[in-house]
C-alpha atoms as a PDB file:
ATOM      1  CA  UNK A   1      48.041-193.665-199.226  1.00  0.00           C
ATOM      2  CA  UNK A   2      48.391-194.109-195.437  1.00  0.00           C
ATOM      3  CA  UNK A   3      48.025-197.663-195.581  1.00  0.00           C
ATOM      4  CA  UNK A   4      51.268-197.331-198.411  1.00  0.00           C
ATOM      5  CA  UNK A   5      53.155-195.322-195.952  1.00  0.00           C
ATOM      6  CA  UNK A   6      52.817-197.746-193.140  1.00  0.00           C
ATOM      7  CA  UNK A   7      53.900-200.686-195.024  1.00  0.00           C
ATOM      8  CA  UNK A   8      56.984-199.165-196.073  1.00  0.00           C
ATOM      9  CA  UNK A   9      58.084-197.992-192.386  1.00  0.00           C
ATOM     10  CA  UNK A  10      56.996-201.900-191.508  1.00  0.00           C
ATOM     11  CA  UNK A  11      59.076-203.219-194.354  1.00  0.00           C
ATOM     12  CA  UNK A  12      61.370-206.168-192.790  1.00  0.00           C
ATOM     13  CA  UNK A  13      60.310-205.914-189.313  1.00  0.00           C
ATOM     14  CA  UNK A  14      62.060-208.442-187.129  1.00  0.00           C
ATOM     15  CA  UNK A  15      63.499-209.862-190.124  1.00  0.00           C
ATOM     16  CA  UNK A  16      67.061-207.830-189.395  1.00  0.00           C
ATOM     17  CA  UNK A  17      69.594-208.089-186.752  1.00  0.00           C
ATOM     18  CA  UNK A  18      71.605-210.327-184.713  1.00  0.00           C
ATOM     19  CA  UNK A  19      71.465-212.396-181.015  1.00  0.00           C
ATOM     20  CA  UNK A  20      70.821-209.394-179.526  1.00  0.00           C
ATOM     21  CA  UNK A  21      68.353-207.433-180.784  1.00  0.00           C
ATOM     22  CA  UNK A  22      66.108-207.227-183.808  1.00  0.00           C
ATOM     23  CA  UNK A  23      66.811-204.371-185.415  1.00  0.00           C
ATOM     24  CA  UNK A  24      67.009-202.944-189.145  1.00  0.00           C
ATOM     25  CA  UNK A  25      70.210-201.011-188.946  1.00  0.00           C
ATOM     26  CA  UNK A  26      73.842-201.427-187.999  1.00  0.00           C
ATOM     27  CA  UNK A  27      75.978-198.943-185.983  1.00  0.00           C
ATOM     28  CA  UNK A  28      79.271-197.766-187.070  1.00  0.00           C
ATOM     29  CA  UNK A  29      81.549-197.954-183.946  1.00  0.00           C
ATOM     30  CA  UNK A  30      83.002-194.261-183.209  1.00  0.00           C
ATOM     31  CA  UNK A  31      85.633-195.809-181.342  1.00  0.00           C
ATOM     32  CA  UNK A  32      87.045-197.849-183.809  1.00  0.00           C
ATOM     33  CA  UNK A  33      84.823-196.755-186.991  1.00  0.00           C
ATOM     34  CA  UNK A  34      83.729-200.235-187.834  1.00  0.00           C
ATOM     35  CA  UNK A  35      80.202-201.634-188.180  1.00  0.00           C
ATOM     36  CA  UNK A  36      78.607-204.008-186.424  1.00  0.00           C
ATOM     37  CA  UNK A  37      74.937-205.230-185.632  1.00  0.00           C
ATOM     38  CA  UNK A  38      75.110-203.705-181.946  1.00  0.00           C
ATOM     39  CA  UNK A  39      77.042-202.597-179.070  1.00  0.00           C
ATOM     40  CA  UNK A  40      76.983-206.061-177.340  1.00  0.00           C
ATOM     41  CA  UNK A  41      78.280-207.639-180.872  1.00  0.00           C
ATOM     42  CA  UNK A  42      81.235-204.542-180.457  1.00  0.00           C
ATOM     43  CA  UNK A  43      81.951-205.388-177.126  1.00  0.00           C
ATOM     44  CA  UNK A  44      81.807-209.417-177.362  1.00  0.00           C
ATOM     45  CA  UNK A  45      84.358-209.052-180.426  1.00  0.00           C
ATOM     46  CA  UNK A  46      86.832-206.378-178.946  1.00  0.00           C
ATOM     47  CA  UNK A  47      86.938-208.548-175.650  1.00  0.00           C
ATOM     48  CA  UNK A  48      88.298-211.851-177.419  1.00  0.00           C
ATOM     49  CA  UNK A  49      91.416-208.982-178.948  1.00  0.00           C
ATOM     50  CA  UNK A  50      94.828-210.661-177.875  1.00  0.00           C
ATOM     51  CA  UNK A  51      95.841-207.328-177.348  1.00  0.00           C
ATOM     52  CA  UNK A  52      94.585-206.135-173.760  1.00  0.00           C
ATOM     53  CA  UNK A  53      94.828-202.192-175.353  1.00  0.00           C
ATOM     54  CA  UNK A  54      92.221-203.039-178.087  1.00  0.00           C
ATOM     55  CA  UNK A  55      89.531-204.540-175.192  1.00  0.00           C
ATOM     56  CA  UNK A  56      87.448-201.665-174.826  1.00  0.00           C
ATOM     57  CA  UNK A  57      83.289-201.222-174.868  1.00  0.00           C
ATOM     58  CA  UNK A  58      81.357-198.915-177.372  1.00  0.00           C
ATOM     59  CA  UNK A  59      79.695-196.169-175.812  1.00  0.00           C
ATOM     60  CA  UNK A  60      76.319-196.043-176.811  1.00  0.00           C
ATOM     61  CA  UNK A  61      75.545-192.531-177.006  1.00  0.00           C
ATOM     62  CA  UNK A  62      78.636-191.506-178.742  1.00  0.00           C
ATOM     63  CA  UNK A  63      77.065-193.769-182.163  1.00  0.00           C
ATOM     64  CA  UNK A  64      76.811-191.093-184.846  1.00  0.00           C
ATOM     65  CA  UNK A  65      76.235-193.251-187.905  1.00  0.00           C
ATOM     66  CA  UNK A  66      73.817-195.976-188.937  1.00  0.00           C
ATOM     67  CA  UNK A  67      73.714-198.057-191.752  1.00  0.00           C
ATOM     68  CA  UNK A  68      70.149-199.567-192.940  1.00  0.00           C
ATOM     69  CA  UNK A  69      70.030-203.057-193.267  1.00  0.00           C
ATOM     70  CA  UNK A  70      67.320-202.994-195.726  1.00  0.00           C
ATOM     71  CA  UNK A  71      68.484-200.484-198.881  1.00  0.00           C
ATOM     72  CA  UNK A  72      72.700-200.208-197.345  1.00  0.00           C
ATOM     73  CA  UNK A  73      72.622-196.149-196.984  1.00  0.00           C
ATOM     74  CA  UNK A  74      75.025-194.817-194.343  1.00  0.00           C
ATOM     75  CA  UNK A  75      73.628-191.947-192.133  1.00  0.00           C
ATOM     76  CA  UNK A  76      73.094-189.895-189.389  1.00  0.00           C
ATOM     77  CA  UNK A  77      71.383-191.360-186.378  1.00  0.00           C
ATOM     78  CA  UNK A  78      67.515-191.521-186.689  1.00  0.00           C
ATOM     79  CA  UNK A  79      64.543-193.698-186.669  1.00  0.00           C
ATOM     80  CA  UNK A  80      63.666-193.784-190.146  1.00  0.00           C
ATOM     81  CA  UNK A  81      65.845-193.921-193.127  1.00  0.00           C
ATOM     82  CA  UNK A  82      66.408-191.204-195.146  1.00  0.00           C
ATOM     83  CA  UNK A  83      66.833-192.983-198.051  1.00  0.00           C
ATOM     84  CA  UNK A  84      64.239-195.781-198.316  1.00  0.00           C
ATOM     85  CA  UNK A  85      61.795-194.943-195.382  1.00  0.00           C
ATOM     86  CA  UNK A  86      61.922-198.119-193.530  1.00  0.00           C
ATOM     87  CA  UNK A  87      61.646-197.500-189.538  1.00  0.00           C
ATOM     88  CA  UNK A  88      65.043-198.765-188.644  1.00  0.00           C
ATOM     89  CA  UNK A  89      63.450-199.476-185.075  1.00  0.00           C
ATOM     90  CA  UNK A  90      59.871-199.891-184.133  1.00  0.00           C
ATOM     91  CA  UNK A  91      61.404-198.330-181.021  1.00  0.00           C
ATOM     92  CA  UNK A  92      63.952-195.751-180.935  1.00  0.00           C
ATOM     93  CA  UNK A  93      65.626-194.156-178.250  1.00  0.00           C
ATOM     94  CA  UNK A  94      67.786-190.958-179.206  1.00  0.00           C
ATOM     95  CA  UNK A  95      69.421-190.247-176.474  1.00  0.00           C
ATOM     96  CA  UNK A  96      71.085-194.272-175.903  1.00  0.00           C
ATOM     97  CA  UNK A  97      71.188-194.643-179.762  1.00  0.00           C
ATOM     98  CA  UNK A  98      69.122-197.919-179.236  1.00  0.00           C
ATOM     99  CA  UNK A  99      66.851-199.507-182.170  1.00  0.00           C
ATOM    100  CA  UNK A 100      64.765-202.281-181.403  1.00  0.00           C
ATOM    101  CA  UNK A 101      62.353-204.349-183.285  1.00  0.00           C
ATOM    102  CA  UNK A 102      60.472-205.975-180.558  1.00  0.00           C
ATOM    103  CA  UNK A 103      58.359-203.289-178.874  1.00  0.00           C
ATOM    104  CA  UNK A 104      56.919-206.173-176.594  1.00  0.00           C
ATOM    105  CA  UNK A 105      59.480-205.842-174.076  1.00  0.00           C
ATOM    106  CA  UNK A 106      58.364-202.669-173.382  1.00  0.00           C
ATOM    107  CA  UNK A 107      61.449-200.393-173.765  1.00  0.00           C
ATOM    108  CA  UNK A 108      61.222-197.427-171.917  1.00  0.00           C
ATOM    109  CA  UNK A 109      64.209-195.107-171.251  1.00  0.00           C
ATOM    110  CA  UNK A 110      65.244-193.984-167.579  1.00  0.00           C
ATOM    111  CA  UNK A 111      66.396-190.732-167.172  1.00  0.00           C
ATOM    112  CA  UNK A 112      68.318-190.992-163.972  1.00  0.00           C
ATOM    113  CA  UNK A 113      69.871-194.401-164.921  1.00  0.00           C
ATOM    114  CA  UNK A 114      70.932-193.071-168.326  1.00  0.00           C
ATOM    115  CA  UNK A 115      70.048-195.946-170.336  1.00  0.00           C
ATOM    116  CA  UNK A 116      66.970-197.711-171.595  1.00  0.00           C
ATOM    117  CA  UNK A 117      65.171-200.556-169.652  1.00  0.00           C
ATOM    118  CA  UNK A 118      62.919-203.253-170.565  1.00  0.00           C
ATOM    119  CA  UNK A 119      59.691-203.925-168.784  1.00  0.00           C
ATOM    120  CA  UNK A 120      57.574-201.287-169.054  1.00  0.00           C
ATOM    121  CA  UNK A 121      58.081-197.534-167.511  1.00  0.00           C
ATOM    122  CA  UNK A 122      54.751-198.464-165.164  1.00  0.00           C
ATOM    123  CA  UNK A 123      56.839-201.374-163.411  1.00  0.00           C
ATOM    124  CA  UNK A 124      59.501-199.667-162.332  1.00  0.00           C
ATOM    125  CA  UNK A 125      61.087-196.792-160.213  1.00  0.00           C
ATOM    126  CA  UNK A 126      64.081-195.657-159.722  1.00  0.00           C
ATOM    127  CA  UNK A 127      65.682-195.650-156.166  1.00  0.00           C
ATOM    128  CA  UNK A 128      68.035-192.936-155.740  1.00  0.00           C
ATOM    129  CA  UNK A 129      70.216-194.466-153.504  1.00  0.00           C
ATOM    130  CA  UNK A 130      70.635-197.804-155.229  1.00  0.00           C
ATOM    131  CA  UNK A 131      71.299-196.005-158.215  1.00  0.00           C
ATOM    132  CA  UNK A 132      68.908-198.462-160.863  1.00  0.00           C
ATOM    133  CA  UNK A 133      65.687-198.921-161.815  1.00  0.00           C
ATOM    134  CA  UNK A 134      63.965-202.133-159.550  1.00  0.00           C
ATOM    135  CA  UNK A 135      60.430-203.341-160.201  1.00  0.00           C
ATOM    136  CA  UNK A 136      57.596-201.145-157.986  1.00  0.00           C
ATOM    137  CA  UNK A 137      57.034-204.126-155.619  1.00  0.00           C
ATOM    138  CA  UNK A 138      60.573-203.646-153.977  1.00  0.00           C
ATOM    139  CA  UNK A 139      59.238-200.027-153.184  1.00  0.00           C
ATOM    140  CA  UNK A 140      59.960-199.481-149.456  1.00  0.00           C
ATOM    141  CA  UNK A 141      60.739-202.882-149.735  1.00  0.00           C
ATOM    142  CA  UNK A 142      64.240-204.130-150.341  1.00  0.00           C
ATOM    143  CA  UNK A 143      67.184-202.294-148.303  1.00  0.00           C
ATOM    144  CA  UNK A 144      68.691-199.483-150.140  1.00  0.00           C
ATOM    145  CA  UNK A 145      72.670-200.080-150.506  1.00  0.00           C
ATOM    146  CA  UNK A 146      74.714-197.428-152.146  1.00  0.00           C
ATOM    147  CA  UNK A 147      75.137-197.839-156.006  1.00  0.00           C
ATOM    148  CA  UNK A 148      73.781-201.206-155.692  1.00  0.00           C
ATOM    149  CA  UNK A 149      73.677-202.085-159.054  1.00  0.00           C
ATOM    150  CA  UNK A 150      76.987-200.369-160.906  1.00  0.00           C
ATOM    151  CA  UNK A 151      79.374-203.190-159.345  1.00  0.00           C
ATOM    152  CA  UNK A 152      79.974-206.493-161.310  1.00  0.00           C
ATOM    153  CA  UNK A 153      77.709-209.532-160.406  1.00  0.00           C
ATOM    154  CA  UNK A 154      79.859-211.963-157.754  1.00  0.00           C
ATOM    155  CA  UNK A 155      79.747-214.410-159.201  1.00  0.00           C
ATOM    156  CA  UNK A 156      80.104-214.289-163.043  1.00  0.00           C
ATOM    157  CA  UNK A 157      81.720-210.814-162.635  1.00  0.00           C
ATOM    158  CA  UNK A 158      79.629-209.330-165.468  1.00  0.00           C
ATOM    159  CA  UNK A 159      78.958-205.725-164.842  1.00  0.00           C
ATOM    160  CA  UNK A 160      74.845-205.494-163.518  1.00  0.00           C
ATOM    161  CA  UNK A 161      73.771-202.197-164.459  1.00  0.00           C
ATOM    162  CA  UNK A 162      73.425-202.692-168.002  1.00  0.00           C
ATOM    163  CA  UNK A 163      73.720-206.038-168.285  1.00  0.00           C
ATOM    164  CA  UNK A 164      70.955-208.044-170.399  1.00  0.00           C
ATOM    165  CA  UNK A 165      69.998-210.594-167.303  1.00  0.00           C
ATOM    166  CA  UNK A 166      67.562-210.153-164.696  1.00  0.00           C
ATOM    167  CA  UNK A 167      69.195-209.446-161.552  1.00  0.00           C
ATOM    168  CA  UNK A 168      67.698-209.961-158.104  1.00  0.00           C
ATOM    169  CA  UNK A 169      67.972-207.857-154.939  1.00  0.00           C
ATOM    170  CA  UNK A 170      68.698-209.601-151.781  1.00  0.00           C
ATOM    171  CA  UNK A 171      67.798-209.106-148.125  1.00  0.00           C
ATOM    172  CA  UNK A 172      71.126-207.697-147.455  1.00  0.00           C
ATOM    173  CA  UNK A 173      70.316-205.142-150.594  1.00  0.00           C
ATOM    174  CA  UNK A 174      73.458-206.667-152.573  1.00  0.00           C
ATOM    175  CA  UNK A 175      72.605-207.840-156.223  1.00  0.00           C
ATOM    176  CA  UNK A 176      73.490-210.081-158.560  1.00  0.00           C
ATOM    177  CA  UNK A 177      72.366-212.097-161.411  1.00  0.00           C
ATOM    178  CA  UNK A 178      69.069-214.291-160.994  1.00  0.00           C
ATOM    179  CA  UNK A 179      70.401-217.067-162.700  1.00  0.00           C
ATOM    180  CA  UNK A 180      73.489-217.381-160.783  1.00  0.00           C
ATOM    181  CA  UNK A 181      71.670-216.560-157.362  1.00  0.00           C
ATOM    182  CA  UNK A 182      69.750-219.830-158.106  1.00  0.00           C
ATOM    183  CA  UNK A 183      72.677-221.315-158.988  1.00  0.00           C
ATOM    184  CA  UNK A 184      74.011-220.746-155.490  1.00  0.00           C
ATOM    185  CA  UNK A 185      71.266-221.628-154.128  1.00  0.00           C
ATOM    186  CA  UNK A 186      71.189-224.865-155.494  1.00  0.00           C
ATOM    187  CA  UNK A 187      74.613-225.340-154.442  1.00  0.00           C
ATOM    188  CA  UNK A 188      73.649-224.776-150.962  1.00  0.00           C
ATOM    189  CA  UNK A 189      75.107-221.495-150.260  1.00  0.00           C
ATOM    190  CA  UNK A 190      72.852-219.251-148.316  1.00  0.00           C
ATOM    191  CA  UNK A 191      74.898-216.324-147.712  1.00  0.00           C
ATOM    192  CA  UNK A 192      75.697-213.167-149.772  1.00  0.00           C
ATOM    193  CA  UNK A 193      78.923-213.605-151.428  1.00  0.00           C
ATOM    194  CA  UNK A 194      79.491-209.626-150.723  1.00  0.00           C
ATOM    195  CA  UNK A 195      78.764-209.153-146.909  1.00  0.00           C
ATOM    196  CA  UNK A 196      78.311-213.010-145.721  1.00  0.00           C
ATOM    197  CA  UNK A 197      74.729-212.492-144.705  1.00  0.00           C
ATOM    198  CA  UNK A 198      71.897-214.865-145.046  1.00  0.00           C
ATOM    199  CA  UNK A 199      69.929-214.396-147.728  1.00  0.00           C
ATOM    200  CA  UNK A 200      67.157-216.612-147.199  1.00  0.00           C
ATOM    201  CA  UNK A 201      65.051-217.627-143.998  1.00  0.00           C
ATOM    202  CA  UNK A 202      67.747-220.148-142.499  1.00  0.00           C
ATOM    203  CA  UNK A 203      65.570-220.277-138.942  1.00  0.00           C
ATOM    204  CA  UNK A 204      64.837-224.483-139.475  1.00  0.00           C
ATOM    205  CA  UNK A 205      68.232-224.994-140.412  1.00  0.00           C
ATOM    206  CA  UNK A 206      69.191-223.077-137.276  1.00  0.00           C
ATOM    207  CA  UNK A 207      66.626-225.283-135.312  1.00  0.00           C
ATOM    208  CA  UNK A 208      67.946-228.276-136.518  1.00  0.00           C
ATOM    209  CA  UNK A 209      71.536-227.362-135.511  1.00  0.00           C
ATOM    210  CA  UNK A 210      69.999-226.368-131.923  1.00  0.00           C
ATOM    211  CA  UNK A 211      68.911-230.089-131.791  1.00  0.00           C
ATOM    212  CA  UNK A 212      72.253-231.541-133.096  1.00  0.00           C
ATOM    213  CA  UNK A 213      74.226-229.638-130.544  1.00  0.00           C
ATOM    214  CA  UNK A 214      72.016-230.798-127.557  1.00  0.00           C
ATOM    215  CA  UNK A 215      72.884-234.490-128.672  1.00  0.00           C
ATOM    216  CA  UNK A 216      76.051-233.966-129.601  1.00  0.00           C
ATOM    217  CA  UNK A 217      78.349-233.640-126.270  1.00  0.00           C
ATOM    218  CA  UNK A 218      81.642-232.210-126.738  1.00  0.00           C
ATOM    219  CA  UNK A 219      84.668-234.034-124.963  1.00  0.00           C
ATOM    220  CA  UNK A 220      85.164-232.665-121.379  1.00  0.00           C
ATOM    221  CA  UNK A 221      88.704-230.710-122.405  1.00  0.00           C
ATOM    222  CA  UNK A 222      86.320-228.607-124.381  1.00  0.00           C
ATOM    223  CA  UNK A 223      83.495-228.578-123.003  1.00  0.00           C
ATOM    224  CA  UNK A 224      83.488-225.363-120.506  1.00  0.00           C
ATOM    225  CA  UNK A 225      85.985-223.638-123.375  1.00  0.00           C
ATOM    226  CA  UNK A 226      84.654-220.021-124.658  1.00  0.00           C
ATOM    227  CA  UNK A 227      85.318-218.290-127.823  1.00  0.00           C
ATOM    228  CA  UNK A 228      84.309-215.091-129.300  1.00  0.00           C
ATOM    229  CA  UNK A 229      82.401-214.754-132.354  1.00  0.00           C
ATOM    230  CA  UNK A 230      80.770-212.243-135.015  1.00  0.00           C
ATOM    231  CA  UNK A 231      77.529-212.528-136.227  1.00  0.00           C
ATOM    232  CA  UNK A 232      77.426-212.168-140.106  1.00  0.00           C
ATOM    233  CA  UNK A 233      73.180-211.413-139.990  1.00  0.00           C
ATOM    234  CA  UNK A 234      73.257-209.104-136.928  1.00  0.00           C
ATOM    235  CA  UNK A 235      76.817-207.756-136.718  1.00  0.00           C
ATOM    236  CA  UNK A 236      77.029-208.625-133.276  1.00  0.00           C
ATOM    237  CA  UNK A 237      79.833-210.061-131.285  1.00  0.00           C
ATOM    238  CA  UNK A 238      79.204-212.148-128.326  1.00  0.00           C
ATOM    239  CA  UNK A 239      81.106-214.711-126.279  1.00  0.00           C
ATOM    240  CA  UNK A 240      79.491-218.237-126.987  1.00  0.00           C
ATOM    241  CA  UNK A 241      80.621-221.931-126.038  1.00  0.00           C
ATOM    242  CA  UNK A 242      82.971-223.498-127.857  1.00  0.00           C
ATOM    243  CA  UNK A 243      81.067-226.121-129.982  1.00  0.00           C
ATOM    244  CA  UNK A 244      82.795-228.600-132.962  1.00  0.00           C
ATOM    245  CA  UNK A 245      78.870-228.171-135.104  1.00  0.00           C
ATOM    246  CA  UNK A 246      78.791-224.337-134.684  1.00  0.00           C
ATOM    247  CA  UNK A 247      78.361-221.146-132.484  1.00  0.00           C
ATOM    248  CA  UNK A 248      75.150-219.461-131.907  1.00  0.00           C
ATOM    249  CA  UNK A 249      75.008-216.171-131.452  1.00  0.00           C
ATOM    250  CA  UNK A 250      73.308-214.565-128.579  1.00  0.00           C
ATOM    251  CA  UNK A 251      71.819-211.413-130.013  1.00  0.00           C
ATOM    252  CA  UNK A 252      69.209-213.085-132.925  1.00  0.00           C
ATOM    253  CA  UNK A 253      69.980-217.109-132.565  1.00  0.00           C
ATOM    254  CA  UNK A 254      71.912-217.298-135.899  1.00  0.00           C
ATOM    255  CA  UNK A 255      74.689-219.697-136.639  1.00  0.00           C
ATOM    256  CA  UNK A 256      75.960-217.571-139.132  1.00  0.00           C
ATOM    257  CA  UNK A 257      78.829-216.710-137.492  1.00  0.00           C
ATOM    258  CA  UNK A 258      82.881-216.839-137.290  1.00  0.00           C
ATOM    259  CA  UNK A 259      85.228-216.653-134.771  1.00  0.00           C
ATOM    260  CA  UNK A 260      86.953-213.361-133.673  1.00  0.00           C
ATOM    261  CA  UNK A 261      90.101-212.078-131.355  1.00  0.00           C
ATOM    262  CA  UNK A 262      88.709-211.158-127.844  1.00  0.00           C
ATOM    263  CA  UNK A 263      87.863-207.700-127.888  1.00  0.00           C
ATOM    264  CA  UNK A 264      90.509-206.224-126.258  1.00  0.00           C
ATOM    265  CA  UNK A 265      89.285-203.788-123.381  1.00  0.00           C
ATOM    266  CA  UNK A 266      90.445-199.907-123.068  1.00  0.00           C
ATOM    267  CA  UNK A 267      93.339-199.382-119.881  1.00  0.00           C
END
């Protein structure tokens, strides 16, 4: 009899859904009452509207009705259906509304962030200051920046929080995508697109631009000339000599930097 039971709540696992999840159910949208496979599939669609007043995203936990995918029955948000017993979700999250087929990723749902993550609940905490759930090895170890994570990614301008892509945290404690940071990397741009600071150990580049410089004499009409500059890694702003390869500034070595206006001094 148990063995019965279980087979029917297991009936068409995985075989339901769409690119997003695997799921046996579809959600009726509350905000504009039609059905779809999930939110992303909502939000995709209403995005490509030519009218900018129908763009708008589904809110997950305003879903009220589901529809099985396996027997059709519309009804009332739960895990298993009431009509033909199938679990609609071998994971189910009541609060975000969320069915998903594929327990593997380890679903877990945060209670701070609002939402569920993927991952495992053991992985993770949440830093209160960043606002998001990072994996446990950036605990005490990443610098906290406020709301880190509820800004859109610079460079694709996806929203992070509850986006579907890993996201990376920085030395500078900015975050964005971890496909499109290695994509910038690869393009060879080392600095946060956000605050302009390095974000990876740039101290043989910085040698090797020592070296250049100390080969490289500039032409006497510019060669005792001074200009004032801002470090982008340290923040500090120091007057430098005037060189065509770079400036180096004098607090932590880093060529990082851009000119500034002379400070001007108080009367």
């Amino acid at each position: 009899m148990e063995g019965s039971v279980n087979e029917r709540l297991d009936f068409g696992k995985t075989e339901y859904g769409c690119k997003h999840y695997r799921r046996r159910c579809r959600i009726r949208a509350p905000c504009c009452n039609e059905i779809y496979s999930c939110r992303h599939c909502h939000n995709e669609e209403a995005s490509l509207s030519k009218n900018s007043f129908d763009r708008h995203e589904l809110v997950r936990q305003d879903v009220k009705q589901v529809v099985c995918s396996v027997c059709d029955t519309e009804q009332s948000v739960a895990q298993v259906c009431t009509n033909c017993g199938v679990k609609m979700g071998e994971y189910f999250c009541n609060i975000c509304k969320f069915f998903d087929d594929d327990a593997e990723k380890q679903q877990f749902h945060c209670d701070d962030c609002g939402i569920c993550r993927v991952g495992g609940r053991e992985n993770f905490f949440h830093c209160k200051k960043c606002g998001s759930c990072y994996a446990v090895g950036l605990r005490d170890n990443h610098l906290c920046v406020e709301n880190s994570m509820r800004h859109h990614c610079p460079i694709c301008y996806e929203y992070l929080f509850d986006s579907l892509k890993d996201t990376v945290v920085m030395k500078c404690g900015h975050t964005m995508h971890q496909e499109c940071y290695h994509e910038m990397i690869e393009r060879d741009r080392y600095c946060c697109p956000i605050c302009s600071k390095s974000v990876v150990d740039m101290s043989s580049v910085w040698k090797r631009i020592d070296e250049e410089i100390e080969a490289s004499i500039m032409p006497e009409d510019y060669r005792y000339r001074k200009v004032w500059i801002l470090c982008n890694d340290c923040n500090d702003t120091t007057e430098v000599n005037f060189h065509i390869l770079g400036h180096k500034c004098g607090h932590c070595n880093s060529y990082n930097t851009r000119s500034i206006a002379p400070p001007v001094l108080p009367q």
